[in-house]
Protein backbone atom coordinates (compact mmCIF):
# COMPACT_ATOMS: atom_id res chain seq x y z
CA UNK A 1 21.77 13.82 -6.09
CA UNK A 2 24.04 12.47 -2.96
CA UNK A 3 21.79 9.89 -0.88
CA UNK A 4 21.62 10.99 3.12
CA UNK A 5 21.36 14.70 3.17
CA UNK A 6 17.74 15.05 3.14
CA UNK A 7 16.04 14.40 6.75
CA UNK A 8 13.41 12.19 6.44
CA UNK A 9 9.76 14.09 7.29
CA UNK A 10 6.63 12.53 8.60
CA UNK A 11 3.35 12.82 7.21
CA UNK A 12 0.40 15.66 9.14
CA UNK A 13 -1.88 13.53 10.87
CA UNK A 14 -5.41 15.23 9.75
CA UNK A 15 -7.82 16.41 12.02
CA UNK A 16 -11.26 16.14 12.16
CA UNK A 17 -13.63 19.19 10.75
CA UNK A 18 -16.07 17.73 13.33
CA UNK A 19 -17.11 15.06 15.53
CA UNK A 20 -19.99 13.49 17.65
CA UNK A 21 -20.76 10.76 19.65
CA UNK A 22 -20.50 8.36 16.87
CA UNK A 23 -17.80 10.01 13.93
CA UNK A 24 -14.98 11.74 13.26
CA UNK A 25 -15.89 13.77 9.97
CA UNK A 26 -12.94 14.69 7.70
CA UNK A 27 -12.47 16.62 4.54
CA UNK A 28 -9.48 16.24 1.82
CA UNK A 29 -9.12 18.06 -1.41
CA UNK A 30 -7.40 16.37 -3.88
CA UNK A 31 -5.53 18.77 -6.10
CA UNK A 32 -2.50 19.89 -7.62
CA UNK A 33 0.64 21.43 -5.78
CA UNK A 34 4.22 22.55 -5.87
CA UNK A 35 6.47 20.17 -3.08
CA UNK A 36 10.20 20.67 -3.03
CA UNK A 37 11.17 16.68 -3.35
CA UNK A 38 14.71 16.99 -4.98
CA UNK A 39 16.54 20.07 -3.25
CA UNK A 40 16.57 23.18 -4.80
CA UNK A 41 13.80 21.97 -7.57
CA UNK A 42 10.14 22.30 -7.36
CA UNK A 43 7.69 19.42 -8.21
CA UNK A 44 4.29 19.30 -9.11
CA UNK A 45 1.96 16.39 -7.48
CA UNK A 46 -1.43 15.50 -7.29
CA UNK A 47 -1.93 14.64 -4.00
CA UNK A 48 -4.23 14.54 -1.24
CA UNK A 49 -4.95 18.41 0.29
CA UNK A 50 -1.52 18.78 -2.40
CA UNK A 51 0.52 17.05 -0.35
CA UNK A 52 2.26 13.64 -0.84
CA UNK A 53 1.98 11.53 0.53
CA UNK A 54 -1.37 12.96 1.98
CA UNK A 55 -2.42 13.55 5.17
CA UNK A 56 -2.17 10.57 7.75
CA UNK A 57 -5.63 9.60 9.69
CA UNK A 58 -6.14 8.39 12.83
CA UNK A 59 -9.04 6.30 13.46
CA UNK A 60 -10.10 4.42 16.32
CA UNK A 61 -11.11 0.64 16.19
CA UNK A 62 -15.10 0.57 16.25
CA UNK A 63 -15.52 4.39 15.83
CA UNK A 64 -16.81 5.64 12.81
CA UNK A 65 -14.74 7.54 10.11
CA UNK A 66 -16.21 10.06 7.22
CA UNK A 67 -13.93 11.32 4.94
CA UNK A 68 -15.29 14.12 2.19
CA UNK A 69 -12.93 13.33 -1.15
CA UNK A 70 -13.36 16.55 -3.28
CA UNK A 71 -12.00 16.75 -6.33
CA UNK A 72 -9.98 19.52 -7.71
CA UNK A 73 -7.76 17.99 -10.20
CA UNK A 74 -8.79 17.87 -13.74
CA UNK A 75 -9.80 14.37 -14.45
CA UNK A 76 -11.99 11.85 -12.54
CA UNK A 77 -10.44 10.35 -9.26
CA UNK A 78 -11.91 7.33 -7.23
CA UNK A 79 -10.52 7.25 -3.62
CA UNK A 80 -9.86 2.87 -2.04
CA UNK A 81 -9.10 2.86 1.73
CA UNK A 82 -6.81 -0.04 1.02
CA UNK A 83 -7.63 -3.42 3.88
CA UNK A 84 -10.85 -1.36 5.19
CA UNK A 85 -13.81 -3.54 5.53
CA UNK A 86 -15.67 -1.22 3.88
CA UNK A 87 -19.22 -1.33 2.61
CA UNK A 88 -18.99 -1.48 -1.47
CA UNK A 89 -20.95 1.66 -1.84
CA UNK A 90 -17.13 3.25 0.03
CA UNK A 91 -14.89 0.70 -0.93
CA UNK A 92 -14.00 2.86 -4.18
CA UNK A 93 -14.93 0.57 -7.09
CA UNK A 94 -12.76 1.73 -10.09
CA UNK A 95 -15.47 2.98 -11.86
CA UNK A 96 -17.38 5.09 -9.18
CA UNK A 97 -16.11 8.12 -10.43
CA UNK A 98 -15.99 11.82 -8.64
CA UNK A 99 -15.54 13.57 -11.67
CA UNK A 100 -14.32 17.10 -11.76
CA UNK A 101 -16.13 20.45 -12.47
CA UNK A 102 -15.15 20.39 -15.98
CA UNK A 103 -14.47 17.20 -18.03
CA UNK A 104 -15.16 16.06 -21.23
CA UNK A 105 -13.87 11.88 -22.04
CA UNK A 106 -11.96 11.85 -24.92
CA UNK A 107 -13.51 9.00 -27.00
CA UNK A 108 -10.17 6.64 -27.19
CA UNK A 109 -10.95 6.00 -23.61
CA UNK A 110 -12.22 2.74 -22.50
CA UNK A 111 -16.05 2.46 -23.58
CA UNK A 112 -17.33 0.75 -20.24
CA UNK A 113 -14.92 3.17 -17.89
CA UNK A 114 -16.93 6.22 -17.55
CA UNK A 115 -20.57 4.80 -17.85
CA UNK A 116 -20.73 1.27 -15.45
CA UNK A 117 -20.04 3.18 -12.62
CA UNK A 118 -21.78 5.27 -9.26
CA UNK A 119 -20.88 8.99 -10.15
CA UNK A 120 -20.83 12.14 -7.97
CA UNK A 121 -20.06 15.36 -8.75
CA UNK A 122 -16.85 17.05 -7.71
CA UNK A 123 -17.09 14.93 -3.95
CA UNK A 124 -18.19 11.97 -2.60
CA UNK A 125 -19.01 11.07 1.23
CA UNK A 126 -16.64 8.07 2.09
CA UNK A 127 -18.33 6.19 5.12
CA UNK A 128 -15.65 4.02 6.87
CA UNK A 129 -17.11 1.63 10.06
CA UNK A 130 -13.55 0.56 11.34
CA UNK A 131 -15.35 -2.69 12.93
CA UNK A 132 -11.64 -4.53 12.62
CA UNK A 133 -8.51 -4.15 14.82
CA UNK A 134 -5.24 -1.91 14.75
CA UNK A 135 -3.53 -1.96 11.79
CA UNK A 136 -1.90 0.01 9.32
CA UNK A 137 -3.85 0.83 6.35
CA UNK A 138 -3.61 3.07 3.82
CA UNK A 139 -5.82 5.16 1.13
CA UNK A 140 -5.01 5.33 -2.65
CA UNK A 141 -6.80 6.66 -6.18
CA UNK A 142 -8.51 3.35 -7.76
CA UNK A 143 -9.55 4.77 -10.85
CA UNK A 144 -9.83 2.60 -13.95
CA UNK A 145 -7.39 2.16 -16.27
CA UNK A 146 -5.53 5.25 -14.71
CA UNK A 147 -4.42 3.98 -11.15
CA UNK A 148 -0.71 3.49 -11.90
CA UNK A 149 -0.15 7.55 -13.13
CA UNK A 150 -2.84 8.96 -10.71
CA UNK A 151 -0.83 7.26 -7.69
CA UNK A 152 2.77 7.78 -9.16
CA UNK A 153 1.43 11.53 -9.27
CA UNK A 154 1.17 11.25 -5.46
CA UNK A 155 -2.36 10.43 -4.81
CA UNK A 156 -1.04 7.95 -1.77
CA UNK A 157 -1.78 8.71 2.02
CA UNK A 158 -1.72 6.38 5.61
CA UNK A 159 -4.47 5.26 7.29
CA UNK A 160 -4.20 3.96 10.81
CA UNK A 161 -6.60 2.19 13.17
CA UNK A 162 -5.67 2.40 17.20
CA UNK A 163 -7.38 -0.14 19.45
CA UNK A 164 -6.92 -0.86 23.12
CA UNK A 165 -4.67 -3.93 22.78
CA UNK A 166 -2.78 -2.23 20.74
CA UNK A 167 -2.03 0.89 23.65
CA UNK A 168 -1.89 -1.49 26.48
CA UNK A 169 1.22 -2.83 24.83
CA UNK A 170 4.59 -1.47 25.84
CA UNK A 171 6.04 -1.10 22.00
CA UNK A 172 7.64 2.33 21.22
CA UNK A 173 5.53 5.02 20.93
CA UNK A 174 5.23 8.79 20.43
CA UNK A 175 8.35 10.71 18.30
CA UNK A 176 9.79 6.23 18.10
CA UNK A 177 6.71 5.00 16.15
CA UNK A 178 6.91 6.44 12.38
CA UNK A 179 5.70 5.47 9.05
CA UNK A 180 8.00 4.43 6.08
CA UNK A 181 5.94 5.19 2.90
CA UNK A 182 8.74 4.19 0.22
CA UNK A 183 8.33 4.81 -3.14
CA UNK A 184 10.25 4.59 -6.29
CA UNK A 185 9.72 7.93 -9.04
CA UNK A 186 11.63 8.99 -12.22
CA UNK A 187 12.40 12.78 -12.51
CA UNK A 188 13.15 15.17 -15.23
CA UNK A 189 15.98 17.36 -14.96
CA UNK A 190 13.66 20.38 -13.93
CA UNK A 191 12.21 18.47 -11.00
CA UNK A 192 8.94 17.61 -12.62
CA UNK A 193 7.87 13.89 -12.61
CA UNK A 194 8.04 11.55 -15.69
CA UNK A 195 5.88 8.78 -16.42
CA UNK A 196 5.57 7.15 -20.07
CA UNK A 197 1.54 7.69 -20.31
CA UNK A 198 0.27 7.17 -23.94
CA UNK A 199 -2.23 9.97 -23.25
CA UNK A 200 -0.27 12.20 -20.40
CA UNK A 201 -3.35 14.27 -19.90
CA UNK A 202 -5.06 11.43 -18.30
CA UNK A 203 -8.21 11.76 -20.28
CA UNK A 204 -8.10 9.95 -23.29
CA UNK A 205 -6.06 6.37 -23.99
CA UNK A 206 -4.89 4.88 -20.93
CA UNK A 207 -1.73 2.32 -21.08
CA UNK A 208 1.61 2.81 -20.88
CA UNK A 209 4.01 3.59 -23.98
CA UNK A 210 6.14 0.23 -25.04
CA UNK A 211 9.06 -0.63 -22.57
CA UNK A 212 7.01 0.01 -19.15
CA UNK A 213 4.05 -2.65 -20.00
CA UNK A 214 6.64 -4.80 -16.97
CA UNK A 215 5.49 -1.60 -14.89
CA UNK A 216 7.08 1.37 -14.51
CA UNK A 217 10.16 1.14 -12.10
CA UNK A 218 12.12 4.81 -11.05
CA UNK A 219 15.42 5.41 -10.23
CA UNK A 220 15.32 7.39 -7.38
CA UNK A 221 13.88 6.30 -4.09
CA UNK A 222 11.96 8.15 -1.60
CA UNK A 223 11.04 7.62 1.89
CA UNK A 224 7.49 9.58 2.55
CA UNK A 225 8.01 11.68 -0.26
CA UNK A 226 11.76 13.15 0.57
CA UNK A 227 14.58 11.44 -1.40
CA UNK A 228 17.61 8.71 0.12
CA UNK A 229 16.63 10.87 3.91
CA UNK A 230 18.07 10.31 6.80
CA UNK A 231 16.69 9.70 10.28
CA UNK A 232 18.99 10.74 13.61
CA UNK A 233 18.23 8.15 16.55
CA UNK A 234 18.68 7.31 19.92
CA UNK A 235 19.89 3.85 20.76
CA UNK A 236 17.17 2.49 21.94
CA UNK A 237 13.91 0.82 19.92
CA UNK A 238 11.61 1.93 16.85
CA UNK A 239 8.48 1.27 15.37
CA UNK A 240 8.56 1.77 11.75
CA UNK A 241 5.13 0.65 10.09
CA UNK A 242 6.85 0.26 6.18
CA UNK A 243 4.59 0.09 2.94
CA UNK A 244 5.81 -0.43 0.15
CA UNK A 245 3.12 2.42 -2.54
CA UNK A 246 5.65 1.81 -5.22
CA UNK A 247 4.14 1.02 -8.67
CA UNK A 248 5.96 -2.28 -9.59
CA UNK A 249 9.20 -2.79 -7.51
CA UNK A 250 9.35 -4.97 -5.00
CA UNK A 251 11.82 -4.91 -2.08
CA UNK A 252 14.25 -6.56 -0.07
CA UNK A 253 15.01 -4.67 3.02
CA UNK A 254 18.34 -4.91 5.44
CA UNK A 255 20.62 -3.35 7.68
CA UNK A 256 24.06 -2.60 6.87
CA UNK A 257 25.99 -2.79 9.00
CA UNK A 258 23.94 -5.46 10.51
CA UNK A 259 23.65 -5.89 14.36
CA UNK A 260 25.98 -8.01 16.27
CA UNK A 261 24.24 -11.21 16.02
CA UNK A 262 21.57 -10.45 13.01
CA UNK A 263 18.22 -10.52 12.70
CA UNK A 264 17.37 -6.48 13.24
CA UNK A 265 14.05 -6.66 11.98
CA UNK A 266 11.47 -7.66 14.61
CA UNK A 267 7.85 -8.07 12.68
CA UNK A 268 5.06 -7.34 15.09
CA UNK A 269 2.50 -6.75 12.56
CA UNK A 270 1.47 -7.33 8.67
CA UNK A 271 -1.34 -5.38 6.79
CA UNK A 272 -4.13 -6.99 8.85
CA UNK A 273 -2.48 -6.15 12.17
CA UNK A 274 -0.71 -7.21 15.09
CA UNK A 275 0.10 -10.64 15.04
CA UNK A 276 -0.17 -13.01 17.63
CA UNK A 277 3.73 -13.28 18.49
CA UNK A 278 6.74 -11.25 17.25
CA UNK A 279 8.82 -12.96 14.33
CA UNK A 280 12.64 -11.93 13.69
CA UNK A 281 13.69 -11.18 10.02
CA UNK A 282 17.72 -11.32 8.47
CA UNK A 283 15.95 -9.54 5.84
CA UNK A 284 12.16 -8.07 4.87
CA UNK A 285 10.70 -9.03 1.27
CA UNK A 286 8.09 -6.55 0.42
CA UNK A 287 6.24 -6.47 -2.77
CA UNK A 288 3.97 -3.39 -3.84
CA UNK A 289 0.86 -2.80 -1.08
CA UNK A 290 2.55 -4.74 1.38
CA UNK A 291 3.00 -3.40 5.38
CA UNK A 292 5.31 -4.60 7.51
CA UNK A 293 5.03 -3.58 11.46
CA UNK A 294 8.43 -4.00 12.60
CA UNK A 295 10.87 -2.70 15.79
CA UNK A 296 14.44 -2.08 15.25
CA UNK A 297 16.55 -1.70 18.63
CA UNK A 298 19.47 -0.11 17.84
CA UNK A 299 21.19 -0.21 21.60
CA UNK A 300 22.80 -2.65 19.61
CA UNK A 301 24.93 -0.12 17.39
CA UNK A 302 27.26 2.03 19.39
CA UNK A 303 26.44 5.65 19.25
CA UNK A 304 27.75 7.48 16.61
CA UNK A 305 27.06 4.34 13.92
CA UNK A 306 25.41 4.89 10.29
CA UNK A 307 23.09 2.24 9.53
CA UNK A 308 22.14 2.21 5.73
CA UNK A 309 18.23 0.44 5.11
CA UNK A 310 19.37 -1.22 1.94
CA UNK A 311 17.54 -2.72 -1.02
CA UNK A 312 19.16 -6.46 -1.73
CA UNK A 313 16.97 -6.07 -5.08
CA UNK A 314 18.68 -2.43 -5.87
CA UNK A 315 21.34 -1.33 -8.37
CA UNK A 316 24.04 0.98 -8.64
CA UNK A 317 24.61 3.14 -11.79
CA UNK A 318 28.12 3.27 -13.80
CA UNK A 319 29.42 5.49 -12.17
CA UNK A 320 29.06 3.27 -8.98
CA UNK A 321 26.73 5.74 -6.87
CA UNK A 322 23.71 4.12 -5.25
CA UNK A 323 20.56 4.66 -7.21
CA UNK A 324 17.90 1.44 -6.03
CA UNK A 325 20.28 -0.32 -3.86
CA UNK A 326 19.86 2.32 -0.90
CA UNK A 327 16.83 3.61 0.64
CA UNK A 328 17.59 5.50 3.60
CA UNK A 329 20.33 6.07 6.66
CA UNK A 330 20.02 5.99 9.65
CA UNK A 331 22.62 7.66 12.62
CA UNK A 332 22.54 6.56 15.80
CA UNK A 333 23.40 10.02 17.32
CA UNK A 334 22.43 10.10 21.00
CA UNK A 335 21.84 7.69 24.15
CA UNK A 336 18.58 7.57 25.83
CA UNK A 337 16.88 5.32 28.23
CA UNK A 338 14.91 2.30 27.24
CA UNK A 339 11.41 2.61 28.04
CA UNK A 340 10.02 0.17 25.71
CA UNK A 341 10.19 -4.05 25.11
CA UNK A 342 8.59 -6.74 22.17
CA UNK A 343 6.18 -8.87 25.01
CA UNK A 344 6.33 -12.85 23.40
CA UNK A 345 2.45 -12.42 22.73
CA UNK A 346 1.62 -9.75 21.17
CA UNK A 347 -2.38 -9.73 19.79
CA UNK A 348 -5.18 -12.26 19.90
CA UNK A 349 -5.88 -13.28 16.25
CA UNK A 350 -9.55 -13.94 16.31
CA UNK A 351 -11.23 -17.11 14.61
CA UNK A 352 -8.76 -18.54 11.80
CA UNK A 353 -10.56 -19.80 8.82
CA UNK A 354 -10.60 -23.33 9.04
CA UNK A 355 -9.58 -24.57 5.34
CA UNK A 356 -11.37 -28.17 5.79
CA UNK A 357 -15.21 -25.97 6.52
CA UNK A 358 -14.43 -24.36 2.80
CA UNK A 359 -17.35 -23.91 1.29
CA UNK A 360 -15.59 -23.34 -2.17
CA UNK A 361 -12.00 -23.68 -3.37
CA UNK A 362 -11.43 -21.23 -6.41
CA UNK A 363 -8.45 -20.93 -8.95
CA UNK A 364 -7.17 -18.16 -10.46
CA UNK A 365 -4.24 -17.48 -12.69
CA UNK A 366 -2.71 -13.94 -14.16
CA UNK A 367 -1.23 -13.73 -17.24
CA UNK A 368 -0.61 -11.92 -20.06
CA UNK A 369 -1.16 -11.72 -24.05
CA UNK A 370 1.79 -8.96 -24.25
CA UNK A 371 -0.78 -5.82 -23.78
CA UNK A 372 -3.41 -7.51 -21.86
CA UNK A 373 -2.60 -8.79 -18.19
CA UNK A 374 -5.53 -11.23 -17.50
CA UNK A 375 -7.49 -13.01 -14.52
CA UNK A 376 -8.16 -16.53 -15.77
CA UNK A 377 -7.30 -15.16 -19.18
CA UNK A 378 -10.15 -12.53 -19.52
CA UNK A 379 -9.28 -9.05 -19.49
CA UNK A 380 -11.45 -7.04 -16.40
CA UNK A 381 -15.11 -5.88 -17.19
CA UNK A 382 -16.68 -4.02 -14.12
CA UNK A 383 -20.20 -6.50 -15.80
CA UNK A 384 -18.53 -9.89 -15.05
CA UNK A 385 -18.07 -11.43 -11.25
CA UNK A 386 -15.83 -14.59 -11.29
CA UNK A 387 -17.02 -15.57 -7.87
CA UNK A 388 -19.64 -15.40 -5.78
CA UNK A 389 -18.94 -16.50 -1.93
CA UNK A 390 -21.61 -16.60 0.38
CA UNK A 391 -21.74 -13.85 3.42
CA UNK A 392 -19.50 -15.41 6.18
CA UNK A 393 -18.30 -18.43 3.94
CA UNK A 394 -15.14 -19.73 4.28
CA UNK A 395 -13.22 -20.58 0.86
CA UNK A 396 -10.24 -21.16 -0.89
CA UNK A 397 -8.33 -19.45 -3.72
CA UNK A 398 -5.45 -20.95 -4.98
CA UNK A 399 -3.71 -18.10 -7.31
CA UNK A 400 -0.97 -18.59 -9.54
CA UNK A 401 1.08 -16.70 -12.00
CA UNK A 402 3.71 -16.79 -14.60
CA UNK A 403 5.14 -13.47 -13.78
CA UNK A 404 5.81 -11.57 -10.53
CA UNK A 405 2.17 -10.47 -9.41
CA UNK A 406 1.32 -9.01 -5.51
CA UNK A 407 -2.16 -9.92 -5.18
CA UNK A 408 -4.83 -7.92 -3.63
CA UNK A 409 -8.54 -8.73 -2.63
CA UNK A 410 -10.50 -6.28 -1.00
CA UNK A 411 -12.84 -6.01 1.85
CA UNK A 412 -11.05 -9.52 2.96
CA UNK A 413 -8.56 -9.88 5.41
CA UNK A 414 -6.95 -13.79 4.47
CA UNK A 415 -4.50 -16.16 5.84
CA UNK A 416 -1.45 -18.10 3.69
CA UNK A 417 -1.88 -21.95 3.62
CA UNK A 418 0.67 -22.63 1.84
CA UNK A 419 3.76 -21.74 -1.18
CA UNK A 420 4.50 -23.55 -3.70
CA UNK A 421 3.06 -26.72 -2.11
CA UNK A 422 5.06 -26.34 0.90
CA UNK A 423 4.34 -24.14 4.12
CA UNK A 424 3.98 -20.50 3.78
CA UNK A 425 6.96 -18.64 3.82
CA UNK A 426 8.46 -15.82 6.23
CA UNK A 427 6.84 -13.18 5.29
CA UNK A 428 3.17 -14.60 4.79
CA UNK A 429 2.30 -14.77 8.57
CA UNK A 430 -0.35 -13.17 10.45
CA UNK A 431 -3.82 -11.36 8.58
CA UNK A 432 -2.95 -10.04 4.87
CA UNK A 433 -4.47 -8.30 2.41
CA UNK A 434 -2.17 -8.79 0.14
CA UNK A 435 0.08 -11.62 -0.74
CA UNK A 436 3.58 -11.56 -2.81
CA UNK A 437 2.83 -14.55 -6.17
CA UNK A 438 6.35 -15.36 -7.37
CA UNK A 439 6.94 -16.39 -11.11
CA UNK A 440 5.92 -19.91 -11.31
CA UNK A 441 4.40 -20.29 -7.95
CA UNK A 442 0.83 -21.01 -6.52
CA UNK A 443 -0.20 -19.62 -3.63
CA UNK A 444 -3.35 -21.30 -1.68
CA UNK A 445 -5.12 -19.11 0.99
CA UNK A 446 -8.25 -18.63 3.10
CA UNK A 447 -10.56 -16.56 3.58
CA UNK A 448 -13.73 -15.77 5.22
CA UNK A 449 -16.03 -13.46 3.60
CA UNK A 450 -17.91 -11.46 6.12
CA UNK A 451 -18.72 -7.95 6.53
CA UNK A 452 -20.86 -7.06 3.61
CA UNK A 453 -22.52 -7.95 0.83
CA UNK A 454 -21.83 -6.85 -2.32
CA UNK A 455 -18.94 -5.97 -5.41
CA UNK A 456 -15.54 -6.08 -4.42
CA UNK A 457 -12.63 -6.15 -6.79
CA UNK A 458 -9.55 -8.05 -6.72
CA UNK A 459 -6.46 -7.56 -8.86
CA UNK A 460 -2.58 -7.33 -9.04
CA UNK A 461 -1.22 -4.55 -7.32
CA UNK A 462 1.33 -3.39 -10.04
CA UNK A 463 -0.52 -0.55 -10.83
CA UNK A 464 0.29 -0.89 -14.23
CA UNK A 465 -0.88 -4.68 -14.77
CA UNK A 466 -3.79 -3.73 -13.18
CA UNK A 467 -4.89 -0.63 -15.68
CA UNK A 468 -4.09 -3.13 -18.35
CA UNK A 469 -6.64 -5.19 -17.24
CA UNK A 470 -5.37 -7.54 -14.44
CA UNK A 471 -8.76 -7.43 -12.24
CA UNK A 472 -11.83 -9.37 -11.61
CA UNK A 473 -15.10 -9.04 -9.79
CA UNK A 474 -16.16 -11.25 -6.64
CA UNK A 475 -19.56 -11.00 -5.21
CA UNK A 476 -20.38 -11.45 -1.26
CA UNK A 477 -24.50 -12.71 -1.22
């Protein structure tokens, strides 16, 4: 299809099926539906309520969240709220099935998948403290061995926390602060989605057929869920929170045309939250899981201007039209007044883990035996923990890898001490969740481990290195 004729839609914020002094209950049905992605074409998704990406929720810093996953589809789903501080019990563990009303395991399947875990039946009560500040978060299936097609199917949704700093701050706000949930998918000529499962019923051997092992990469880009849109804007500022839910592409983001004088990308945020004062970017690198909180003032376009978000890692098919190279357009269309600024100081950034008070330092490679991507060279089992940091410990993890590999821990919230020996790059500052690993490189951070105690895994966020095994277990005690 031609890129730029599809307006680019914004994901329902959910409301509450009740609340009380304390919580904000919720209730989402995962299950399948029909969602007109590609014009004219109807595709089915699993997503969230049917929808992808699901429903956006709104929490509030300190306020407590309950979220009822029920599950409809026809194989097990686990739901992760992806940089909660979560007790384990709700962090979604890849084995702590909901399994459906009807399921039988075929008996390919891994032997340990279905059996380690905490099962419910058809739902599970998801209890979500919020004890951390604003940020932009984001809820995914975590399912063993079966993350990569469960989330390609469009089990993906936004979660945000508010906070007061965050609302006394005079950013953009209202109809000019808007998620960008972009996504890469592959698509059959009838609309219908194609990934190369070995087992596409999801129930039986998990993997990936030969060729997508890498991960699987699409060819057409979307921008929360609607393909190459396009946004019409006033010339003044934005707020665009951007994750990147694809499965294994990374990108690098910029303007073209760029602004008179560069730098369009003003980062005001990464997945932890605000950060402390606003950085300027040429260019954003964003590898799978990652959230940037940026502004883009375009007052510095002249009305009437079409400014294409581009992807410096894209390509271009033979025929020359824009496939991965393009992600969206936007048009600056009308002139407003300004009624927003980027203050220099933005957030507070709360005690910094002090790397010389480590109580451990911890190293951990990923690699790969051709099927098997490994943690230290063993393959996951949901039995083994690789570490055990104490509750409210300080330590650090130096992580390396031969191969591209975003790296994920959850319940943590960690800061980058250095790259490759040297000082963290651009795009490491502020709190992070997760953390682009370059081929060849080693990555040192720190963390303190407070919260809860408990199992917590911690992986490599291509989806599809991580169903082939590219996990391991730490334990908070």
């Amino acid at each position: 299809m031609v890129p730029f004729r599809v307006p680019l839609s914004i994901p329902s914020v959910l409301e509450p099926v009740r609340s009380d002094g304390t919580t904000d209950h919720y209730e989402i049905t995962q299950k399948a539906g029909k969602q007109e992605i590609l014009p004219g074409l109807k595709t089915e998704v699993w997503g969230y309520d049917g929808i992808f990406p699901g429903p956006t929720i709104e929490a509030r810093s300190g306020r407590r969240v309950v979220v009822r996953q029920i599950n409809e589809l026809p194989v097990p789903v686990v739901t992760h709220l992806h940089g909660g501080v979560t007790p384990p019990e709700s962090d979604g563990y890849p084995t702590d099935l909901i399994l459906p009303a009807r399921y039988e395991r075929s008996p390919s399947a891994h032997a340990g998948q279905e059996s380690a875990g905490k099962h419910a039946h058809l739902f599970r009560d998801y209890e979500y403290p919020n004890e951390q500040g604003a940020a932009t978060l984001w809820y995914h299936d975590h399912r063993m061995d079966f993350t990569g097609p469960q989330v390609y199917k469009g089990l993906a949704g936004l979660y945000l926390i508010r906070d007061e700093v965050e609302n006394g701050l005079p950013l953009p706000k209202g109809e000019k602060e808007m998620p960008l949930v972009i996504c890469d998918r592959i698509f059959e000529e009838d609309g219908s989605l194609f990934y190369p499962s070995i087992d596409p019923s999801l129930k039986g051997e998990p993997g990936v057929l030969e060729g997508y092992t890498n991960g699987v990469e699409g060819d057409t880009v979307l921008v929360n869920g609607a393909p190459w849109p396009f946004l019409e804007v006033s010339n003044t500022r934005y707020r665009f929170r951007i994750l990147n839910a694809s499965n294994a592409r990374q990108y690098e983001l910029a303007l073209d045309p760029p602004p008179p004088g560069g730098m369009p990308f003003v980062q005001i945020g990464s997945e932890g939250g605000l950060l402390e004062m606003p950085i300027h970017h040429d260019r954003l690198l964003v590898s799978q899981a990652e959230r940037f909180d940026v502004i883009v003032d375009f007052s510095r376009y002249p009305v009437g201007t079409r400014v294409t978000l581009k992807n410096l890692f894209g390509w271009r098919n033979r025929s020359g039209i824009a496939r991965t190279s393009e992600v969206m357009r936007f048009v600056v269309a009308r002139q407003e007044k300004e009624e927003s600024f980027v203050p220099e100081r933005l957030a507070p950034q709360g005690e910094l883990p002090d790397p010389a008070e480590a109580d451990a330092t911890r190293r951990f490679s990923f690699s790969t035996n051709g099927r098997v991507w490994a943690v230290n060279g063993e393959p996951f089992d949901p039995e083994r923990i690789d570490a055990r940091p104490r509750l409210g410990a300080v330590e650090v993890w130096e992580l390396s890898g031969e191969t591209i590999h975003p790296i994920h821990l959850h319940l943590v919230q960690f800061r980058v001490l250095s790259r490759g020996g040297g000082k963290p790059g651009p795009y490491d500052a502020g709190w992070k969740d997760t953390v682009f690993l370059g081929a060849d490189a080693n990555v040192r951070v720190a963390a303190r481990f407070s919260g809860y105690r408990g199992k917590y895994p911690f992986h490599c966020h291509n989806l599809e290195h991580e169903d082939m095994m590219m996990m391991a277990n730490f334990e908070v005690v």
